[in-house]
Protein backbone atom coordinates (compact mmCIF):
# COMPACT_ATOMS: atom_id res chain seq x y z
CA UNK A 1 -89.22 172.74 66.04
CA UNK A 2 -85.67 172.17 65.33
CA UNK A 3 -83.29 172.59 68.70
CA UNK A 4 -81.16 175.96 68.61
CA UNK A 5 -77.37 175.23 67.68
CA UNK A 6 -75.05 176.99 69.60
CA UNK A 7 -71.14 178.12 68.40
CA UNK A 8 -68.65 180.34 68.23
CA UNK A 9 -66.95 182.69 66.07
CA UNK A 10 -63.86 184.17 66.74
CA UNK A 11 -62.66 187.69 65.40
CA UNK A 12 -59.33 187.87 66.28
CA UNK A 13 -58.83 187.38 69.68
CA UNK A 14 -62.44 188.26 70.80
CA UNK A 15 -65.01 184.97 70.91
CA UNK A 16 -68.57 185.65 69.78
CA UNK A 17 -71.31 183.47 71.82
CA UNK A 18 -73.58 182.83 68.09
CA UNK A 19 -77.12 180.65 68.64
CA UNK A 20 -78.76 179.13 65.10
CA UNK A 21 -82.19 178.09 64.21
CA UNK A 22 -83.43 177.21 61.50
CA UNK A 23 -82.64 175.35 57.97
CA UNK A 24 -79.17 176.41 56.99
CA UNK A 25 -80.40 175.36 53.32
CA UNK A 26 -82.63 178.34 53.74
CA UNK A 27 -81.90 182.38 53.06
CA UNK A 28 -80.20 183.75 56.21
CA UNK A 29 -81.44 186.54 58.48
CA UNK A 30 -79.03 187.73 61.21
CA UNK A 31 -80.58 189.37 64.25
CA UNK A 32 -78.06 192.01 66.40
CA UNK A 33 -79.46 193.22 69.56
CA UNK A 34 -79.15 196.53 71.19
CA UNK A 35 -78.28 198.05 74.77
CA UNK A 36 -79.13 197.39 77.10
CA UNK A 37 -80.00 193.33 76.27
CA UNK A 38 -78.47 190.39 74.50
CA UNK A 39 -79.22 188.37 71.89
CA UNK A 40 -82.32 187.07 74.06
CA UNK A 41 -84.45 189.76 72.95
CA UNK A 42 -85.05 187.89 70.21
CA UNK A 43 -86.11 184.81 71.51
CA UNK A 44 -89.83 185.76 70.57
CA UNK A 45 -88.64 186.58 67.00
CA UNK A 46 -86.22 183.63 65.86
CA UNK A 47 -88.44 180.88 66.27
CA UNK A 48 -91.31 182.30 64.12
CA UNK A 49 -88.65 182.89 61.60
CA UNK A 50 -87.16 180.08 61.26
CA UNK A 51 -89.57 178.16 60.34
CA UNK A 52 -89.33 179.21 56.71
CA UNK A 53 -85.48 181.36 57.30
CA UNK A 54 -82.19 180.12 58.70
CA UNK A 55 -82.18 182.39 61.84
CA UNK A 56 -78.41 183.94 63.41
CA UNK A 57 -77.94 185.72 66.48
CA UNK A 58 -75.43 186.68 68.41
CA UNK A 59 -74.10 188.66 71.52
CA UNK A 60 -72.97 191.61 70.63
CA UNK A 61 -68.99 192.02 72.38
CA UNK A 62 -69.60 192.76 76.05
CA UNK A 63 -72.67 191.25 76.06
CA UNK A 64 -74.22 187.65 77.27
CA UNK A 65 -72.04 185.02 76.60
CA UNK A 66 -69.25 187.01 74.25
CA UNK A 67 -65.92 188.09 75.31
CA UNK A 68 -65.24 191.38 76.52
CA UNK A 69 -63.30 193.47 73.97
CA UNK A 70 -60.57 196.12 74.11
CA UNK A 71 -62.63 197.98 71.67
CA UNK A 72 -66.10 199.03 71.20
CA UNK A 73 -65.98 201.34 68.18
CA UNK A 74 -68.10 200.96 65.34
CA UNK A 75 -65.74 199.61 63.00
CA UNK A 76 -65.03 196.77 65.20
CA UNK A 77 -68.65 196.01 65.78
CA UNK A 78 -69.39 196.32 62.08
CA UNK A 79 -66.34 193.74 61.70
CA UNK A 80 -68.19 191.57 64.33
CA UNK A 81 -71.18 191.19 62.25
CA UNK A 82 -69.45 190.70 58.41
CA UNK A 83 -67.57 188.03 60.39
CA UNK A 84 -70.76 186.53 61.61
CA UNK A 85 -72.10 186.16 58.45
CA UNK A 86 -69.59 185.12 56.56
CA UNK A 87 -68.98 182.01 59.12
CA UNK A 88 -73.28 181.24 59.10
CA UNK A 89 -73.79 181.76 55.31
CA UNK A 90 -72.21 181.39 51.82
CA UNK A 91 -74.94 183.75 50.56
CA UNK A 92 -75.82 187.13 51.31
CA UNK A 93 -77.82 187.55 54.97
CA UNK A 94 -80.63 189.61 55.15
CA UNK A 95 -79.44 191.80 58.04
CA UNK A 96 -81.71 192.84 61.40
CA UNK A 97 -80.92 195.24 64.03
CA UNK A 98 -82.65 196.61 67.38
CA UNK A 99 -81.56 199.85 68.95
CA UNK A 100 -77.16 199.85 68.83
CA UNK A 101 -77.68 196.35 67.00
CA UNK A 102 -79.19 198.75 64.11
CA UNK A 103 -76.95 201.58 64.57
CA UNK A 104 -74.13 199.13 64.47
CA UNK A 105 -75.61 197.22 61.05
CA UNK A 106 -75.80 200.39 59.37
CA UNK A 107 -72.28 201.04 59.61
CA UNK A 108 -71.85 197.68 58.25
CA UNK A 109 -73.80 198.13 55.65
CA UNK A 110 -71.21 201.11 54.23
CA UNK A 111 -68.31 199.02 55.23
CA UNK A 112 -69.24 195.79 53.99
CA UNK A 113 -72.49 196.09 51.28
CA UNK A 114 -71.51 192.94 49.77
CA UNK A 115 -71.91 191.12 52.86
CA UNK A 116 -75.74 191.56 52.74
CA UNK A 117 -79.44 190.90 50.71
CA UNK A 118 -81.34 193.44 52.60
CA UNK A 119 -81.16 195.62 56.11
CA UNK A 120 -83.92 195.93 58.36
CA UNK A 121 -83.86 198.95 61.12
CA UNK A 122 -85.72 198.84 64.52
CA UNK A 123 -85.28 201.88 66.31
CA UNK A 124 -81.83 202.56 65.53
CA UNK A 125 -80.52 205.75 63.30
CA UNK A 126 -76.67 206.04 62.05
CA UNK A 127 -74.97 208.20 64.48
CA UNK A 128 -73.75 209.96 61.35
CA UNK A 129 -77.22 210.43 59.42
CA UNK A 130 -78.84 211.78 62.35
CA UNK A 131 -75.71 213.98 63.54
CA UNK A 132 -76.12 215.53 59.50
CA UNK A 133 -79.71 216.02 59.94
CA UNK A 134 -79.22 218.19 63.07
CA UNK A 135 -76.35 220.03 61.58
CA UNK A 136 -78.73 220.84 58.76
CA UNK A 137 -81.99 221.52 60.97
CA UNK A 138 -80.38 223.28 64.72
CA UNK A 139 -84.10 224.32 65.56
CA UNK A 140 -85.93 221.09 64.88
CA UNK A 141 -83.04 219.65 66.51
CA UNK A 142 -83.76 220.82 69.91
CA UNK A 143 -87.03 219.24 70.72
CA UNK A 144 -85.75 215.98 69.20
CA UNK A 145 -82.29 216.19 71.17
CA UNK A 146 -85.09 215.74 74.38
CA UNK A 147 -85.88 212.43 73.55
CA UNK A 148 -81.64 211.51 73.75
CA UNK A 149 -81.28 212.85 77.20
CA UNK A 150 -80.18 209.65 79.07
CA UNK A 151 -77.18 209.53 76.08
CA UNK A 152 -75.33 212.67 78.20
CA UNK A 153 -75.78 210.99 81.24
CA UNK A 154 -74.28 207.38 79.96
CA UNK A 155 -71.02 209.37 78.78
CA UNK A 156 -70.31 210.40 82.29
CA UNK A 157 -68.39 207.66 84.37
CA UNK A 158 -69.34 205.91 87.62
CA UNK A 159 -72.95 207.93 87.59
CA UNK A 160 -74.08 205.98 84.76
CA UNK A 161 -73.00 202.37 86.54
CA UNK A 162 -74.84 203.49 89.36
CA UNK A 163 -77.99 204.52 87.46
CA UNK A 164 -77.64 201.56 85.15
CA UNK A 165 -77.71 199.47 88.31
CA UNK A 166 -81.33 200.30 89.40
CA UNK A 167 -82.88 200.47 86.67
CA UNK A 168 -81.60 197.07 85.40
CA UNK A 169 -84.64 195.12 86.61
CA UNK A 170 -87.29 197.67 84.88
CA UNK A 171 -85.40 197.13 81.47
CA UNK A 172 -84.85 193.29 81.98
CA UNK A 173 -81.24 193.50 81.74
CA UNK A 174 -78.75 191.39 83.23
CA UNK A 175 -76.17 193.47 84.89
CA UNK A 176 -73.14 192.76 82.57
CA UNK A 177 -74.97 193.95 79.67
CA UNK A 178 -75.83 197.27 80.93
CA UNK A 179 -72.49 197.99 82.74
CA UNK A 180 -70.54 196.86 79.66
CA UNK A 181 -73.55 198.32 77.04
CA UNK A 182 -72.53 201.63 78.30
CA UNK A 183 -69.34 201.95 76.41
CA UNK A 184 -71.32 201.60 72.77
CA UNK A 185 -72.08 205.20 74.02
CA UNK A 186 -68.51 206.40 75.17
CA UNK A 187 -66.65 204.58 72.25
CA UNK A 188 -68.85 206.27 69.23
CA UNK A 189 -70.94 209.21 70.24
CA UNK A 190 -70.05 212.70 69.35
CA UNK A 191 -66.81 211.31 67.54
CA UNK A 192 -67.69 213.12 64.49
CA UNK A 193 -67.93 210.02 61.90
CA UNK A 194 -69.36 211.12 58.35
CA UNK A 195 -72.43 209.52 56.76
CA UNK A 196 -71.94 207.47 54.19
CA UNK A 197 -74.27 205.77 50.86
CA UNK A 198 -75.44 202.57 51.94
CA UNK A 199 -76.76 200.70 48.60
CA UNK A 200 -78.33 197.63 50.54
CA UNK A 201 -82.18 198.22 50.13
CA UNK A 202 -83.47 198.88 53.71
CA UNK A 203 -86.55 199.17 55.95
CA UNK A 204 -87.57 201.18 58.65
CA UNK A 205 -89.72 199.66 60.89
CA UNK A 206 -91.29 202.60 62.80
CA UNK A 207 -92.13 202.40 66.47
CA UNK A 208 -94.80 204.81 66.90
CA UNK A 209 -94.62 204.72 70.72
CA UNK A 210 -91.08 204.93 70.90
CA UNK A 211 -89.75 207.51 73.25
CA UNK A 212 -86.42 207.98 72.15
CA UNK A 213 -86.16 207.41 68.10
CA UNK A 214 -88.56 210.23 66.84
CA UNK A 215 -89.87 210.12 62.93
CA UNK A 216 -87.25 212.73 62.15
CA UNK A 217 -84.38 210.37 63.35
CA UNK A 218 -85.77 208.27 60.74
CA UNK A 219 -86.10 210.88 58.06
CA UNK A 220 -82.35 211.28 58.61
CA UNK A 221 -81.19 208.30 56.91
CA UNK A 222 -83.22 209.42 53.34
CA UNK A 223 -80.31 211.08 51.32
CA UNK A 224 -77.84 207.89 52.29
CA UNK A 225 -80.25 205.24 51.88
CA UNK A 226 -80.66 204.49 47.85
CA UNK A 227 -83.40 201.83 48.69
CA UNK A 228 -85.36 203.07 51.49
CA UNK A 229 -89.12 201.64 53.00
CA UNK A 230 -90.57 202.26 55.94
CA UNK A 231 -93.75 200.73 57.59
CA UNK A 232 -95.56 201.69 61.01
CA UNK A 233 -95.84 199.38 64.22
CA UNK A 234 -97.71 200.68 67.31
CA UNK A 235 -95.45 199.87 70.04
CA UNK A 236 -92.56 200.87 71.81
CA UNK A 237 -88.99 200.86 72.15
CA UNK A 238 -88.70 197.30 72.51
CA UNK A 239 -90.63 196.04 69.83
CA UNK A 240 -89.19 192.73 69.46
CA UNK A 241 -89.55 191.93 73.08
CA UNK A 242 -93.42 193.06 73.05
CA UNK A 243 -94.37 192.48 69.20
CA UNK A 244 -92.17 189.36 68.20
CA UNK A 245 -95.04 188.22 65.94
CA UNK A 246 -95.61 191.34 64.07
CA UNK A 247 -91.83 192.09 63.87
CA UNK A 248 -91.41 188.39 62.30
CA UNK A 249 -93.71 189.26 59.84
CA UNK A 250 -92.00 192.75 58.54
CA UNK A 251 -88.71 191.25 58.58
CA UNK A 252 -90.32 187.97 56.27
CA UNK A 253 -92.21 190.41 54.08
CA UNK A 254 -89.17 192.11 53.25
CA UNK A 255 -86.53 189.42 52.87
CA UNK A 256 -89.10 188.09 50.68
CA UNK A 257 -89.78 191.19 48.59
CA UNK A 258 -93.33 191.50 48.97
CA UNK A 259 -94.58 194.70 47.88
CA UNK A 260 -96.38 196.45 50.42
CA UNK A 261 -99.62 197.87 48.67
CA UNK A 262 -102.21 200.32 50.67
CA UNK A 263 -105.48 198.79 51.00
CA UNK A 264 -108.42 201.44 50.77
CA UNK A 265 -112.16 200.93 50.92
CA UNK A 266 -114.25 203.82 50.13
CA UNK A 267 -118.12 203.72 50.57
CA UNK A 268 -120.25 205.75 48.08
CA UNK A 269 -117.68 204.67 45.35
CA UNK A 270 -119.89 204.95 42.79
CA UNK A 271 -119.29 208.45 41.27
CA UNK A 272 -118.93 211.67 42.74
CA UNK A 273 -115.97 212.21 45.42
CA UNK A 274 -116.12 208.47 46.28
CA UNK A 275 -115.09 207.31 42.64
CA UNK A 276 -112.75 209.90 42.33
CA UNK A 277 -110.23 209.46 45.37
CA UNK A 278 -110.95 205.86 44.73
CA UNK A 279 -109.35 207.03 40.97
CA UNK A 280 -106.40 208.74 42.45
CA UNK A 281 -105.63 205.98 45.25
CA UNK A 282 -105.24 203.81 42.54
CA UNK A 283 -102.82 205.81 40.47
CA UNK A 284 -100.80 205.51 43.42
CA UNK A 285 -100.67 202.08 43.01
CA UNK A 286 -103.20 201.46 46.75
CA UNK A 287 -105.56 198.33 46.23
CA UNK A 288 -109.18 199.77 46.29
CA UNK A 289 -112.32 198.49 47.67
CA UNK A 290 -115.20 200.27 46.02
CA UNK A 291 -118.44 200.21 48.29
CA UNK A 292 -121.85 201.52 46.97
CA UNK A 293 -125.49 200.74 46.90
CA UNK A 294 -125.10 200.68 43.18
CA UNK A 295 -123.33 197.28 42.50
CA UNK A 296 -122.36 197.99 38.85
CA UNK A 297 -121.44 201.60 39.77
CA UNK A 298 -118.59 199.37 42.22
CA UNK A 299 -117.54 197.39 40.00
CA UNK A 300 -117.23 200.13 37.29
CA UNK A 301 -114.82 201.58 39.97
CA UNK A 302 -112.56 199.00 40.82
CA UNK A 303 -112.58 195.06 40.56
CA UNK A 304 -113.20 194.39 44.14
CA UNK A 305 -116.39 195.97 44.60
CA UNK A 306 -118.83 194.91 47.05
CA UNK A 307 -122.89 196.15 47.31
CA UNK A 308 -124.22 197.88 50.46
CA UNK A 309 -126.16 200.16 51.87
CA UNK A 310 -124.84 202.04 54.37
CA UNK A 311 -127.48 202.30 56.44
CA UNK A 312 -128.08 198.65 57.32
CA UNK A 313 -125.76 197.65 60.56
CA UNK A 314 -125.76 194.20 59.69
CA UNK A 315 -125.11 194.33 56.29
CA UNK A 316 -122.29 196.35 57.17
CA UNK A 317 -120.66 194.06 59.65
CA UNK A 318 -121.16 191.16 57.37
CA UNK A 319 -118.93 193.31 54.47
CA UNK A 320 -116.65 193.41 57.40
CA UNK A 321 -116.25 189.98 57.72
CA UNK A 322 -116.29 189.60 53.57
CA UNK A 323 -113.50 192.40 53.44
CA UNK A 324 -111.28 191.14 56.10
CA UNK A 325 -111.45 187.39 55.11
CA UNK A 326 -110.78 188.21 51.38
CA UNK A 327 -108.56 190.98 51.50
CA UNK A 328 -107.46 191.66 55.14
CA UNK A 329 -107.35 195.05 57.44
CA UNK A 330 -107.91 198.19 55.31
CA UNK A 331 -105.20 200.79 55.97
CA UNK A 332 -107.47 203.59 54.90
CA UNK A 333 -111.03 203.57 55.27
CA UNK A 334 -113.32 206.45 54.07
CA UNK A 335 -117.06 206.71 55.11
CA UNK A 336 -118.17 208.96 52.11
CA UNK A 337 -121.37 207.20 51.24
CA UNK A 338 -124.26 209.87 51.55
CA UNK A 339 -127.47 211.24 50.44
CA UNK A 340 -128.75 215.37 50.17
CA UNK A 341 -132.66 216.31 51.19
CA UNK A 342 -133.35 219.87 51.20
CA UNK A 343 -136.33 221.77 52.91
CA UNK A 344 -137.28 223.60 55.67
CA UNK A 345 -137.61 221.85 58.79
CA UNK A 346 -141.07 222.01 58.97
CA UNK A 347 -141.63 220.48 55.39
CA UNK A 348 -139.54 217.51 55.43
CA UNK A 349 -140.88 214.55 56.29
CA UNK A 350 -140.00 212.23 59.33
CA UNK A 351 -139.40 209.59 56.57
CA UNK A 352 -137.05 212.05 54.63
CA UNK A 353 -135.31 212.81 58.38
CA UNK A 354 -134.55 208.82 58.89
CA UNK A 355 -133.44 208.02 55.80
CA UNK A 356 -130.74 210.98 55.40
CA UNK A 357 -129.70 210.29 59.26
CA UNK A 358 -129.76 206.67 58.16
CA UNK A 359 -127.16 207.20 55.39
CA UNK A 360 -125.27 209.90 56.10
CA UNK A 361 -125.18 209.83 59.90
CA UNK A 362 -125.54 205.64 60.97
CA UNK A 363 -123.73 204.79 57.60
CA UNK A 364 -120.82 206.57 58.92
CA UNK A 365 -121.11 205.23 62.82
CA UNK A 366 -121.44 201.67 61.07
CA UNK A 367 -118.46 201.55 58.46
CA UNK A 368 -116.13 203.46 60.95
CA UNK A 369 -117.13 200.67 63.87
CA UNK A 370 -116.99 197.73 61.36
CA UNK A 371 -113.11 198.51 61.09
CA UNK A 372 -111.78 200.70 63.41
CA UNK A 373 -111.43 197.89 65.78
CA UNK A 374 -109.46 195.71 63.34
CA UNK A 375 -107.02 198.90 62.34
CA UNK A 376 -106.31 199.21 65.96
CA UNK A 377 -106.06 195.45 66.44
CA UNK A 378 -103.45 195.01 63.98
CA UNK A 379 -100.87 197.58 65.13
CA UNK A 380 -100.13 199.20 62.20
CA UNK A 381 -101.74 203.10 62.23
CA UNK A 382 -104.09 203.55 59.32
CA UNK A 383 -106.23 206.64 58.52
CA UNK A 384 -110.09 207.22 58.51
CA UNK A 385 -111.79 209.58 56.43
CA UNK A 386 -115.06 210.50 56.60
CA UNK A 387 -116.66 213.24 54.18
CA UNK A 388 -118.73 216.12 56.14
CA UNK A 389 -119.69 219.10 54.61
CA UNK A 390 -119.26 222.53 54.35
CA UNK A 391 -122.71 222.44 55.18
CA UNK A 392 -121.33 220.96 58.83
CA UNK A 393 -121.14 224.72 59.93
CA UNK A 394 -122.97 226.35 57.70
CA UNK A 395 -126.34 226.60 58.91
CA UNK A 396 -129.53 227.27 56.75
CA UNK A 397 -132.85 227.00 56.19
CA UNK A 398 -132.58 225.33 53.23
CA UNK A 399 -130.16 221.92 54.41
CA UNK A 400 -131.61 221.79 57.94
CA UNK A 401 -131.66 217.73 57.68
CA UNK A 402 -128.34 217.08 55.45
CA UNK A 403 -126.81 219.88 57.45
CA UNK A 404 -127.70 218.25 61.01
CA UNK A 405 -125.74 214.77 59.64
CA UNK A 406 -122.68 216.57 58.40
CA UNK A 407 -122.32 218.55 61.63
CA UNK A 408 -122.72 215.27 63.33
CA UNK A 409 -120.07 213.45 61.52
CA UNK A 410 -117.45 216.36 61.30
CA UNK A 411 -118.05 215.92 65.25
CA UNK A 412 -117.83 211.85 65.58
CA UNK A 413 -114.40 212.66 62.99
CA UNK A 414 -112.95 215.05 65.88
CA UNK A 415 -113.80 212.43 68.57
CA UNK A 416 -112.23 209.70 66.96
CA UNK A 417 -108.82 211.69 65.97
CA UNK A 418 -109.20 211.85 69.77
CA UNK A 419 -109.64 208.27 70.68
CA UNK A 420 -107.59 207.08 67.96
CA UNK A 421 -104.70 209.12 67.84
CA UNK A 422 -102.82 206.98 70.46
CA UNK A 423 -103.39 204.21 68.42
CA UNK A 424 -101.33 205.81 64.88
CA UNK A 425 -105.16 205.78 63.41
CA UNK A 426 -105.09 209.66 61.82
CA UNK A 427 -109.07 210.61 61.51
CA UNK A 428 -110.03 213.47 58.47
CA UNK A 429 -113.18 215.09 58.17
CA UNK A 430 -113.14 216.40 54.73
CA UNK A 431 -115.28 218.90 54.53
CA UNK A 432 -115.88 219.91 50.79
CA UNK A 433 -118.05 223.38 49.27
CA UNK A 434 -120.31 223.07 46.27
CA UNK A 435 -119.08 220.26 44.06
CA UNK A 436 -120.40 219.19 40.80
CA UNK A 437 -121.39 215.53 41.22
CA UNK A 438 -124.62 213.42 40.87
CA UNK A 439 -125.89 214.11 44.59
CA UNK A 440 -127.65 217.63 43.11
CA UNK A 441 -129.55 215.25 40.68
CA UNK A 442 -130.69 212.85 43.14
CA UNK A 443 -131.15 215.12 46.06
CA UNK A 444 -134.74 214.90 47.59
CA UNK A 445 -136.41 218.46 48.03
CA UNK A 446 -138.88 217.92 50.71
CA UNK A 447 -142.48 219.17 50.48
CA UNK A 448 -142.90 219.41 46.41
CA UNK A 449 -144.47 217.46 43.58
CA UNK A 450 -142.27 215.40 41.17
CA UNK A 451 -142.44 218.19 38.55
CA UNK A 452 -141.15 220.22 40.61
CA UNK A 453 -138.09 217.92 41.95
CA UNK A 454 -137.32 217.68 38.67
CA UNK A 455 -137.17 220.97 38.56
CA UNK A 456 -135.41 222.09 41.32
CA UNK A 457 -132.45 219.22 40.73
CA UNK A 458 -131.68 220.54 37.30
CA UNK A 459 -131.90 224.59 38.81
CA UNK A 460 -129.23 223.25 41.52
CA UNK A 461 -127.61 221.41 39.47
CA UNK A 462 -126.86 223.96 36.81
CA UNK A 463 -125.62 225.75 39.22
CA UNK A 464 -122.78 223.71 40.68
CA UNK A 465 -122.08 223.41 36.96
CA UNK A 466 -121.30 226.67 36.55
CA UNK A 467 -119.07 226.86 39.63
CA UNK A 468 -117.01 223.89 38.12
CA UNK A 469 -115.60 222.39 40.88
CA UNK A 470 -115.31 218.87 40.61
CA UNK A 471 -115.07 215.82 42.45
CA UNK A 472 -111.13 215.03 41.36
CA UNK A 473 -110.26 218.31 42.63
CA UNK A 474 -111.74 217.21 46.07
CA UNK A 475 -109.60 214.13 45.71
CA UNK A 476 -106.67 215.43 45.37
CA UNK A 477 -107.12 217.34 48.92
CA UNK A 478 -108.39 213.49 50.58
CA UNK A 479 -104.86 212.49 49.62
CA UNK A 480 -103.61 215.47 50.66
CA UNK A 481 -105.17 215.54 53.64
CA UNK A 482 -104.04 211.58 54.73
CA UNK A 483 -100.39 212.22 53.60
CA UNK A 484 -100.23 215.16 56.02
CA UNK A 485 -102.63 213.74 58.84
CA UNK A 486 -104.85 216.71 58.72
CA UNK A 487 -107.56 216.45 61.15
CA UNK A 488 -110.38 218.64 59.70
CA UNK A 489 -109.52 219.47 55.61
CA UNK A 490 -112.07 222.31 54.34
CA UNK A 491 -112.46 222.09 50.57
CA UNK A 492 -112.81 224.86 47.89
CA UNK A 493 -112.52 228.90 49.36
CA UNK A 494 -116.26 228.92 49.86
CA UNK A 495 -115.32 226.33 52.78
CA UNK A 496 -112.34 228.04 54.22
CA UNK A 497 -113.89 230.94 53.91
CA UNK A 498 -117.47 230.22 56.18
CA UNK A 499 -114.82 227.90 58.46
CA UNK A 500 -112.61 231.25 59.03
CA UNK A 501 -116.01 233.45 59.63
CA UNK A 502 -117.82 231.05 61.72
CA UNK A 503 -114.59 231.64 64.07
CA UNK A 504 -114.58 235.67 63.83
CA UNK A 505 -118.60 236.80 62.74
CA UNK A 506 -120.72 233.55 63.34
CA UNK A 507 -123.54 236.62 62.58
CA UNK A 508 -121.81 237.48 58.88
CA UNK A 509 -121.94 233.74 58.58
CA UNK A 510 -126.08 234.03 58.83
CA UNK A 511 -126.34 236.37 56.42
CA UNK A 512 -124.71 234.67 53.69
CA UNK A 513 -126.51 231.70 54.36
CA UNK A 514 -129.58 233.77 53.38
CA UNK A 515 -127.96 233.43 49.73
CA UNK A 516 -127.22 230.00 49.93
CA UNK A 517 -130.88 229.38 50.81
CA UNK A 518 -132.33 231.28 47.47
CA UNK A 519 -129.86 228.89 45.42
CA UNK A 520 -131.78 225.64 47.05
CA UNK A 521 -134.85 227.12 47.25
CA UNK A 522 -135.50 228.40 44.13
């Protein structure tokens, strides 16, 4: 690896400590630290970038080796880094900042846009964007104003030095940075700057953890920001001390414009609901993996379709492997695949019992542990769906079996929203009414001869005909359902509806079950 190269730059009569790695031949990416550190936060970051990037970063005034200053407004910290740039590069940089070294590079960005390729944020909004937002929102404000406390407590003299001095150590600061740091705050905030159009495209990385920049900080910057991205990383505040390889890899992903597409596998792609969200992720441009035990139904459903059955544990962790090798970690992962027996309890077989609580019950448990691991592995968040049922509270005497599975799985979805949430990893059950799709024609009624399966599928299936509610419409609430992190999604009113009752008359819920049973049984 090559050594770093230390220098200088001076802006006017201040002297900027600057450290370079890197090919200077290659793009440049200049990294500005926040408060309370120096440009040491990064040394985790630079070195994995600069093996493909010319890497610049410098103390920010104040801070680690850099003169102390007169001045720490934004305008002369936005000066700092143009200058910066402009003595490290002949082209563009691709701009990086952490905490005040983002709020700092987003005022440069309005003051000098022709100065940089790109912008990447790290858990630092523009003093103006989010002072806008709050003007504009006084009751969300509040609860997000909690998460700035320390900020009134910084603008008060000699009680901030003295609280800055123990808690130095726990924040790995060196005592000149925090003492000095604290000015950032008394120089800028509450000074009443407007926002202003920044045209450089930009990225938001997203610290999920972080417990001081909330998602609404970051929503802040959306009417100023004419290029605007945002991706997820589970971690806290100081991201780049924690997650330098991860943080490496957004910042390279961006400066080299790779588009960031959502990868999606759905089991039970085949038709019904499975085909169709797989249909309407695509439209949104997400890369789908279609799963079903029917390999030409998978294929006829996206290009990268694999064959498996559900039920089988290790043919599930060897699509795992397949998946992850070939296409990496899914960000969404639905565990539709399933199967419908109807008949009373005592008619259905123990054959019929394994083989819907192999599919619909274990086929969930195995896709969901094939990749929940790897979701929360990779830092990122993600989303698992997995289709229950209406049928998942709506008991009769008619689903007892299919029924049993869905109320399992709408159970294992509310344990794993649990479990997960603290990871970024939303979990939906979706649990849908009578939709028109092929299960009706190859549901298994339990106790009859073939004739009268036969006859029974087409009596049901006419039926959900007639109600006309069809799989795309269920789709469209999946999406739904992920955009807005929805933990359980009932589908169609006959779902809200038993949901609502099961709450207020679980006895009013029995008696229209009664009716649902003469539709199956008949």
């Amino acid at each position: 690896m090559d050594p770093v190269r230390e220098r200088s730059v001076d802006v006017g009569d201040l002297r900027l400590h600057v450290r370079e790695e890197g090919d200077p031949a290659n793009p440049t990416v200049l990294l500005v630290h926040g408060y309370p550190d120096n440009s040491s936060i990064w040394d985790g970051v630079a070195p994995r970038l600069a093996k493909r990037f010319h890497v610049v970063r410098f103390d920010v005034r104040g801070h680690g080796r850099s003169g102390t200053p007169r001045s720490y407004h934004l305008d002369d910290l936005a000066k700092d880094i143009a200058e910066v740039a402009k003595a490290t590069s002949t082209t563009k940089v691709h701009l990086v900042g952490h905490d005040w070294g983002s709020i700092q590079s987003w005022h440069a960005t309005t003051e000098y846009p022709d100065a940089f390729a790109s912008f990447t944020t790290i858990s630092g909004p523009a003093l103006a964007h989010v002072e806008h937002w709050m003007k504009r929102h006084p009751v969300r404000a509040i609860p997000n104003a909690l998460h700035s406390w320390y900020i009134g407590l910084f603008l008060i003299p000699k009680v901030a030095e003295i609280g800055m001095w123990f808690a130095r150590k726990r924040l790995h600061a060196e005592w000149r940075d925090a003492k000095n740091g604290l000015e950032l705050y008394r120089a800028n905030i509450f000074k009443g700057q407007g926002p202003k159009q920044t045209s450089v495209p930009t990225l938001q990385i997203h610290l999920t953890k972080d417990p001081y920049v909330t998602e609404h900080h970051l929503d802040a910057a959306r009417p100023f920001a004419e290029n605007l991205t945002r991706r997820k990383l589970v971690s806290g505040h100081w991201a780049p001390r924690t997650h330098p390889e991860q943080v490496a890899r957004y910042i390279a992903d961006f400066v080299d414009q790779k588009q960031q597409q959502q990868l999606v596998l759905i089991t039970g792609a085949g038709s019904g609901i499975g085909k169709a969200t797989a249909e309407a992720f695509q439209r949104q441009g997400a890369k789908v993996i279609a799963v079903d035990i029917d390999e030409a139904k998978a294929k006829a459903t996206s290009r990268y379709a694999y064959q498996l059955d559900v039920g089988d544990a290790q043919a599930t962790r060897e699509l795992r492997r397949r998946v992850i090798d070939e296409h990496g970690v899914p960000d969404i992962v639905m565990a539709n695949a399933g199967i419908a027996v109807s008949g009373s309890f005592l008619r259905t077989s123990e054959e019929d019992w394994r083989r819907v609580v192999d599919v619909n019950l274990w086929g969930v448990v195995h896709t969901t542990r094939a990749f929940a691991q790897d979701m929360v592995d990779r830092n990122e968040g993600g989303h698992i769906v997995i289709t229950a049922s209406m049928a998942g509270y709506f008991p009769t005497t008619a689903l007892p079996a299919y029924s049993t599975t869905k109320a399992a799985v709408l159970m294992l979805a509310e344990c794993l929203n649990a479990e997960l949430k603290q990871h970024s990893i939303g979990v939906t059950a979706i649990c849908p009414g009578p939709v028109n799709t092929d299960i009706t024609r190859e549901a298994t009624f339990a106790g009859v001869c073939e004739k009268d399966q036969e006859r029974k599928r087409d009596a049901v299936t006419r039926l959900y005909e007639r109600r006309g509610y069809g799989p795309d419409k269920v789709a469209k609430a999946v999406l739904r359902a992920v955009e807005n992190n929805r933990r359980v999604a009932p589908v169609m009113l006959e779902s809200h509806v038993v949901r609502a009752l099961n709450r207020v008359s679980p006895g009013l819920v029995r008696v229209v079950a009664k009716v649902a049973d003469r539709i199956w049984q008949s």
